[in-house]
C-alpha atoms as a PDB file:
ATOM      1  CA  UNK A   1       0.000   0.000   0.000  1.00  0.00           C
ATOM      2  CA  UNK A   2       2.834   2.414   0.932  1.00  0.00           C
ATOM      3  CA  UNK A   3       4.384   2.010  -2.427  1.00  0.00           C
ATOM      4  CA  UNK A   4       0.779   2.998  -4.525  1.00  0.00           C
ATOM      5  CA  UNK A   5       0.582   6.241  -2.201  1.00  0.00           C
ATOM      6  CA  UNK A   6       4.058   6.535  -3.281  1.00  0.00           C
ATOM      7  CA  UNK A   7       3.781   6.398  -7.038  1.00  0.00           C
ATOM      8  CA  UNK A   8       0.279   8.127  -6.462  1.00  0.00           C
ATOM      9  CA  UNK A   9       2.038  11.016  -4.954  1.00  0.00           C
ATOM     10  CA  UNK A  10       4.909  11.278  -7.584  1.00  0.00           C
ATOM     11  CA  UNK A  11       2.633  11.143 -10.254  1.00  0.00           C
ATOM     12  CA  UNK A  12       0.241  14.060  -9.187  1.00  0.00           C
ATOM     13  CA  UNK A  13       3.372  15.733  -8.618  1.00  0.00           C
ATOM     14  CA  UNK A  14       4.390  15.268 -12.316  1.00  0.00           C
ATOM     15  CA  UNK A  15       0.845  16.382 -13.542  1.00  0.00           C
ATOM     16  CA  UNK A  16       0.927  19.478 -11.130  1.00  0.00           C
ATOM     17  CA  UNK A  17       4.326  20.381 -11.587  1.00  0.00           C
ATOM     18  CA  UNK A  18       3.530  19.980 -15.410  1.00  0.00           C
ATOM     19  CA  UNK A  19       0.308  22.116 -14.970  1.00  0.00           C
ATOM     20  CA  UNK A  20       2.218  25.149 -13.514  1.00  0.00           C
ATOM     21  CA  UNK A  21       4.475  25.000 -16.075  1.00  0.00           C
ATOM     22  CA  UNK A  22       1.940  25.782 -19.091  1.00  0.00           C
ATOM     23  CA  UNK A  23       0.163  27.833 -16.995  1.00  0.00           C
ATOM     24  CA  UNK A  24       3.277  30.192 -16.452  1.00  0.00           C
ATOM     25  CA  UNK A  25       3.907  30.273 -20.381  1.00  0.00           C
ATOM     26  CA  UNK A  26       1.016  32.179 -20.903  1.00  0.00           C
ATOM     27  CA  UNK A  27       1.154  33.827 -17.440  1.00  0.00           C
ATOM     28  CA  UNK A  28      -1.812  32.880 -16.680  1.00  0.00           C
ATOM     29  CA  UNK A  29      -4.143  34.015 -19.175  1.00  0.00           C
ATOM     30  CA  UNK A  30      -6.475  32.817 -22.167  1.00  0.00           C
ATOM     31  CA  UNK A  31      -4.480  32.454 -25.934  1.00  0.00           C
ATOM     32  CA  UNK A  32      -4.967  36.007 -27.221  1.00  0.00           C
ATOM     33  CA  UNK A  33      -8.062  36.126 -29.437  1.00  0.00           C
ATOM     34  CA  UNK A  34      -7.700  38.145 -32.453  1.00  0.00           C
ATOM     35  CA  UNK A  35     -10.516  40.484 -32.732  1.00  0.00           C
ATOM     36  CA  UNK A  36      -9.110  41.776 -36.181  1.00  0.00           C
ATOM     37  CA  UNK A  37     -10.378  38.356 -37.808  1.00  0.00           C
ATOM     38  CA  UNK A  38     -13.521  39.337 -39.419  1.00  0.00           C
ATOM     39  CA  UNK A  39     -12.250  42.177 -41.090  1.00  0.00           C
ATOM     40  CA  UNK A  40      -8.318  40.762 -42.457  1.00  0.00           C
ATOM     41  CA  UNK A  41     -10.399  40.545 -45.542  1.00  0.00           C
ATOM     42  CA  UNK A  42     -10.517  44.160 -46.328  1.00  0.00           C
ATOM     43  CA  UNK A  43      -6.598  44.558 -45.994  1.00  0.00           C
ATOM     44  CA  UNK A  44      -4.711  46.467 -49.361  1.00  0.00           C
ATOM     45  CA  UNK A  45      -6.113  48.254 -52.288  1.00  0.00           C
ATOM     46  CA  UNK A  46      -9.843  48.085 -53.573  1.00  0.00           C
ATOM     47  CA  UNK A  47     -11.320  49.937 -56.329  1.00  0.00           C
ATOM     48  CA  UNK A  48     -14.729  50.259 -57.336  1.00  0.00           C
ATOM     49  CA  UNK A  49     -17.584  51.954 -58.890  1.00  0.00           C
ATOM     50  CA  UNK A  50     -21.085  53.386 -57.580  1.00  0.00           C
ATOM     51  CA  UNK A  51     -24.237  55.116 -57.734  1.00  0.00           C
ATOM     52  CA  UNK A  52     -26.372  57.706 -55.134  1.00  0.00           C
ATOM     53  CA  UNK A  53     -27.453  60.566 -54.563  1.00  0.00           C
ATOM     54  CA  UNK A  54     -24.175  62.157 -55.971  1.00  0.00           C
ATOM     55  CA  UNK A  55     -24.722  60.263 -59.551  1.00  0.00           C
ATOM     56  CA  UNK A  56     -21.934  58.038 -60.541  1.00  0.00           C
ATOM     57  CA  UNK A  57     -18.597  57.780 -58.670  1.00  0.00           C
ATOM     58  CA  UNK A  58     -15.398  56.001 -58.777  1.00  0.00           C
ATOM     59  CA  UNK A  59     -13.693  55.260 -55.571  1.00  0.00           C
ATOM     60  CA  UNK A  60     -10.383  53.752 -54.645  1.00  0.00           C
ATOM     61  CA  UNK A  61     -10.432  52.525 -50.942  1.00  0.00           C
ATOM     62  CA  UNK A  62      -7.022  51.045 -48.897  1.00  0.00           C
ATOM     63  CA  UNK A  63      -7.346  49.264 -45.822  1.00  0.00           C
ATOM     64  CA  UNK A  64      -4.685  48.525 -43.769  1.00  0.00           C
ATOM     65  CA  UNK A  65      -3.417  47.968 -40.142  1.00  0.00           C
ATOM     66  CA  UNK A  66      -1.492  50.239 -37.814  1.00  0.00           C
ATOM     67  CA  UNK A  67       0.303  50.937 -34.526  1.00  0.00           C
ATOM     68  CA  UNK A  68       1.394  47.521 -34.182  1.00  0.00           C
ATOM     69  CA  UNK A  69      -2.221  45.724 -35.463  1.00  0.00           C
ATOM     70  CA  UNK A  70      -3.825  47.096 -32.933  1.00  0.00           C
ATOM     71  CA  UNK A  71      -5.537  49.992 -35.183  1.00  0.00           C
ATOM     72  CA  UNK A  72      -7.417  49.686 -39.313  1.00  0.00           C
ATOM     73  CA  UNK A  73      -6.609  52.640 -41.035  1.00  0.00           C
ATOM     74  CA  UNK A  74      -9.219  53.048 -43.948  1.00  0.00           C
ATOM     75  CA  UNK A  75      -8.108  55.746 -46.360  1.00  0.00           C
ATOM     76  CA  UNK A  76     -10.562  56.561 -49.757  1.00  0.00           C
ATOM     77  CA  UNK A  77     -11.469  58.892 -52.380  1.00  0.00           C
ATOM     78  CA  UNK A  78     -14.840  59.063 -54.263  1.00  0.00           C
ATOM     79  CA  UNK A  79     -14.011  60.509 -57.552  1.00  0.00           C
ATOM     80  CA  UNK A  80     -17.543  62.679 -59.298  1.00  0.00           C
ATOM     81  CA  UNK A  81     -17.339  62.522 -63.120  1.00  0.00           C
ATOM     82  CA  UNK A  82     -18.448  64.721 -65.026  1.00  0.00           C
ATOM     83  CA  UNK A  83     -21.926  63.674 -66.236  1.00  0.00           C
ATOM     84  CA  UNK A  84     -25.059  65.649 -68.787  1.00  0.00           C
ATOM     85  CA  UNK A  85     -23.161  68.729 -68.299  1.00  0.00           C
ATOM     86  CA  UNK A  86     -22.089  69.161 -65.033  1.00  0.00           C
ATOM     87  CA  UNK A  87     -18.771  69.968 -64.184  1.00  0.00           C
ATOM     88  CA  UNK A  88     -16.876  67.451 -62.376  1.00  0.00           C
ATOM     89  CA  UNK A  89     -16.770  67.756 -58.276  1.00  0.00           C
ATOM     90  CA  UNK A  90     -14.408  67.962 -55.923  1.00  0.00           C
ATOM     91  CA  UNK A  91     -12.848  64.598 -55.081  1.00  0.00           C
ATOM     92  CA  UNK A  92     -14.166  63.252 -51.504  1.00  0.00           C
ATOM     93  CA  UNK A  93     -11.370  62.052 -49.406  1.00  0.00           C
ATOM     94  CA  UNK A  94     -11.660  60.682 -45.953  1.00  0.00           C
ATOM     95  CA  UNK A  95      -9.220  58.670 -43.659  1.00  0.00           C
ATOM     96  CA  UNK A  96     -11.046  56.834 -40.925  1.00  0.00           C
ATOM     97  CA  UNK A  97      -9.496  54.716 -37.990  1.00  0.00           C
ATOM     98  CA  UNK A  98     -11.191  51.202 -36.604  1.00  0.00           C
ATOM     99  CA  UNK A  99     -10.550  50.235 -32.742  1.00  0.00           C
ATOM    100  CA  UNK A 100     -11.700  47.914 -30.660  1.00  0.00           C
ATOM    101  CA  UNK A 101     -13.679  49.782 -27.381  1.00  0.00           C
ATOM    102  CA  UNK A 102     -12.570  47.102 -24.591  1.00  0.00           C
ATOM    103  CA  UNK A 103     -14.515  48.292 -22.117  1.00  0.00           C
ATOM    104  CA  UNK A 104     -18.177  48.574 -24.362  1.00  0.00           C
ATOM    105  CA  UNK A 105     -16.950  45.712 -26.188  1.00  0.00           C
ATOM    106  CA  UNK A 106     -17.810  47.066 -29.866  1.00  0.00           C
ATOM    107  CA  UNK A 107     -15.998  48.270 -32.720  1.00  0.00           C
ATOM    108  CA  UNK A 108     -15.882  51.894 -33.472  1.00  0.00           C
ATOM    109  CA  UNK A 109     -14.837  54.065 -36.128  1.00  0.00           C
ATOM    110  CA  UNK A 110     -13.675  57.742 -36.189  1.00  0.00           C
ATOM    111  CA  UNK A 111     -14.340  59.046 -40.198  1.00  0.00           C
ATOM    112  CA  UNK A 112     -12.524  62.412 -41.311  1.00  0.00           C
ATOM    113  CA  UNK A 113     -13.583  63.583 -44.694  1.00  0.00           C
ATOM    114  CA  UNK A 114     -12.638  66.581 -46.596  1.00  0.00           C
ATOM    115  CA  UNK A 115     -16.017  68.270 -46.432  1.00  0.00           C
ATOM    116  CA  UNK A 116     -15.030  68.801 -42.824  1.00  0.00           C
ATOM    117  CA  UNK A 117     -17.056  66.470 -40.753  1.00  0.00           C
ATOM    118  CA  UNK A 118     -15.781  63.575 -38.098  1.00  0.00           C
ATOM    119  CA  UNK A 119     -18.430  61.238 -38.077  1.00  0.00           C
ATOM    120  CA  UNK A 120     -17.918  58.679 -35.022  1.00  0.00           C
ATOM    121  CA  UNK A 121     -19.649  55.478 -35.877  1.00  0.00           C
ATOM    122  CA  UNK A 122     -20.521  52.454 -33.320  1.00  0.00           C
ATOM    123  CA  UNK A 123     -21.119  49.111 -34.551  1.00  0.00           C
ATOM    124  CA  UNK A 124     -24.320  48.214 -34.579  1.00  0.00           C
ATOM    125  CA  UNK A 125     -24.419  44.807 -35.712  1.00  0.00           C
ATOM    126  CA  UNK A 126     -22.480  41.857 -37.248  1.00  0.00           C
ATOM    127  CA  UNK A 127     -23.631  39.248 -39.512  1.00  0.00           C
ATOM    128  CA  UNK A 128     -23.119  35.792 -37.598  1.00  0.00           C
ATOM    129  CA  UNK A 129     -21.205  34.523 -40.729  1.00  0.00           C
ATOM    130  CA  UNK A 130     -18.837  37.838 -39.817  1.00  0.00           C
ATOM    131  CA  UNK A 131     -19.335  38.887 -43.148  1.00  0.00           C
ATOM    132  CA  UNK A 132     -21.742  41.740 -42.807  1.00  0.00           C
ATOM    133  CA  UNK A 133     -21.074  44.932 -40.655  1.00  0.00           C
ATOM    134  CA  UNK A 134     -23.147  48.023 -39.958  1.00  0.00           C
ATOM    135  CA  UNK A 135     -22.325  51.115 -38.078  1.00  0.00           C
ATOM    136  CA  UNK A 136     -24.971  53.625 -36.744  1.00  0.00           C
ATOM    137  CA  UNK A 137     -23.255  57.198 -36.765  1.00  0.00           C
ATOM    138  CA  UNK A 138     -23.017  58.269 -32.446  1.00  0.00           C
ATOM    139  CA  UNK A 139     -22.124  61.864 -33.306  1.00  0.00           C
ATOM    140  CA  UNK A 140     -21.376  64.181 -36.594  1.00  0.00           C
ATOM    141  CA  UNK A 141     -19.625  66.762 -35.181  1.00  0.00           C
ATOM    142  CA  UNK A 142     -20.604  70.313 -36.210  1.00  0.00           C
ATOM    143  CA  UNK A 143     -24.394  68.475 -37.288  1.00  0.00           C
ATOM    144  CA  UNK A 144     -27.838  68.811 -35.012  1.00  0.00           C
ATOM    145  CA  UNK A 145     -28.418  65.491 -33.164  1.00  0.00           C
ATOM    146  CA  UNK A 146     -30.967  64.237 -35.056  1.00  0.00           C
ATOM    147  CA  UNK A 147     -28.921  63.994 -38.616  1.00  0.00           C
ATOM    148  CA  UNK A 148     -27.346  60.094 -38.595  1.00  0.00           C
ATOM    149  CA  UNK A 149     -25.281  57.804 -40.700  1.00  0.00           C
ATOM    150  CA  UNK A 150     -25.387  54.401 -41.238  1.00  0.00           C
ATOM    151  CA  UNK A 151     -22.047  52.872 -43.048  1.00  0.00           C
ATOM    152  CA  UNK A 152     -22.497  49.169 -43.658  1.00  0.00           C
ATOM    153  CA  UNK A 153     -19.504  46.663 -45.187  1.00  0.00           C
ATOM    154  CA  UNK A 154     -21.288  43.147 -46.831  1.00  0.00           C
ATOM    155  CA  UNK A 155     -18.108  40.927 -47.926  1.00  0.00           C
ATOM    156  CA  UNK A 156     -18.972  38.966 -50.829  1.00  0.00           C
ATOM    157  CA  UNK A 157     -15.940  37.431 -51.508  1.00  0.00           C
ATOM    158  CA  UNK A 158     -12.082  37.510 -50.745  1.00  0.00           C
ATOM    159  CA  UNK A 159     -12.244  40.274 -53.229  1.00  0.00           C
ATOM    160  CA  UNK A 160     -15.175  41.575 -53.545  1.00  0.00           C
ATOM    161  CA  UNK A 161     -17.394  43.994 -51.165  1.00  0.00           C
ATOM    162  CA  UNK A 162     -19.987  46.107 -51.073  1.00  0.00           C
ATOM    163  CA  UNK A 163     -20.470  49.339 -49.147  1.00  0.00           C
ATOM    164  CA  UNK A 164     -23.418  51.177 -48.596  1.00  0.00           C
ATOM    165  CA  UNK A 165     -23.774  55.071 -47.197  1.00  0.00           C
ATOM    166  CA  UNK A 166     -27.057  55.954 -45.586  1.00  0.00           C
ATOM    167  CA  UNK A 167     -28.333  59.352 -44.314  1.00  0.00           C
ATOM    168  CA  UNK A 168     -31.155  60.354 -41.924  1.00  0.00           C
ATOM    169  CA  UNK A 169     -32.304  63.658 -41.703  1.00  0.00           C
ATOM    170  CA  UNK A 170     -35.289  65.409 -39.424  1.00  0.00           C
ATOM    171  CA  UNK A 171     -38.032  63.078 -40.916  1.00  0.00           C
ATOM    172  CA  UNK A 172     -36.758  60.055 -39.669  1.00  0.00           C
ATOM    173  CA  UNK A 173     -36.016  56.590 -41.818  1.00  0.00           C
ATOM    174  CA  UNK A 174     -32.797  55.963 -43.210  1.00  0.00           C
ATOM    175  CA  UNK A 175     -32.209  56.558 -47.132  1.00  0.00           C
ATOM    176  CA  UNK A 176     -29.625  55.594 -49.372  1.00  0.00           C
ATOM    177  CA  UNK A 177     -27.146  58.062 -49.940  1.00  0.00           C
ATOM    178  CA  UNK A 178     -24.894  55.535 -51.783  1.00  0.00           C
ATOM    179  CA  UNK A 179     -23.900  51.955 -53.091  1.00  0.00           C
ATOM    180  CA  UNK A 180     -20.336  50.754 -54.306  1.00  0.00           C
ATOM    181  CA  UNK A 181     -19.238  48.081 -55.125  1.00  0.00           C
ATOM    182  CA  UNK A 182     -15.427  47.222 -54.603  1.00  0.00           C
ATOM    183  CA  UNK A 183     -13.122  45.136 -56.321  1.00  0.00           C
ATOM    184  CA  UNK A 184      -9.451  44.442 -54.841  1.00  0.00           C
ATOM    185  CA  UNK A 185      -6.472  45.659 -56.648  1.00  0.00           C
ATOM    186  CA  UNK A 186      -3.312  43.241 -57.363  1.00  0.00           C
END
């Protein structure tokens, strides 16, 4: 009997001894999870074409990460042809930045454009194949309250996406300011 408690003891030794040692590799703590998953997708160059309430555009989009991964830098340019007459526009650029808000656990994103306006954006929902993301504008600086935007991302393929731009004004529902569709660049 002596001898079982013995070889008993050794070997929960072993195990425990073995135990601490993979729990002191990752001090501790769960395997990091990489929250960037869903949207490695979008990283490089995209290019696309579109139609809203601006008439035809053209816009080149570049996705990429930052600040050690822990950032998505979105850079773009909508490009207004010319079109029945009209002079061509202004091009739209905007750079926008993607974190992750630990402590509300959501996604947000801070949108500078050339027309002047930051538009901070929450996201408001996620497909669950991870493929579809909408954000609800939080605040347009230098807007009333009541104006919102609603940016949402559908992935259609490792090179393909779509991206829709909606606007609400005083009356209420949501309407479609824009819809491009992106193709990535090689």
């Amino acid at each position: 009997m002596p001898r079982r408690r013995f070889v008993f003891g050794v070997t929960a030794t072993v195990l425990a001894c073995m135990g601490a040692v993979a729990w002191s590799q990752t001090d501790g703590k769960a395997p990091p999870v990489d929250r960037w998953a869903p949207f490695r997708v979008l990283e490089g160059r995209w290019e696309g074409t579109g139609v809203g309430y601006d008439g035809r555009t053209r816009r080149h989009e570049q996705f990429r990460f930052m600040l050690d991964g822990k950032f998505l830098q979105i850079t773009s340019t909508t490009v207004f042809p010319s079109e029945r007459g009209k002079p061509q526009r202004d091009n739209h650029k905007d750079l926008a930045v993607v974190s992750f808000d630990r402590k509300r656990q959501q996604y947000i994103i801070r949108r500078f454009d050339s027309d002047r306006f930051v538009v901070h954006y929450a996201m408001e929902t996620q497909s669950a194949d991870l493929k579809t993301f909408v954000f609800t504008s939080e605040d347009i600086e230098s807007l009333p309250s009541f104006f919102k935007m609603r940016l949402t991302y559908k992935i259609i393929n490792n090179d393909e996406y779509e991206v829709l731009i909606e606007t609400q004004g005083p009356d209420g529902g949501f309407d479609l300011h824009s819809r491009t569709g992106m193709k990535r660049q090689k």
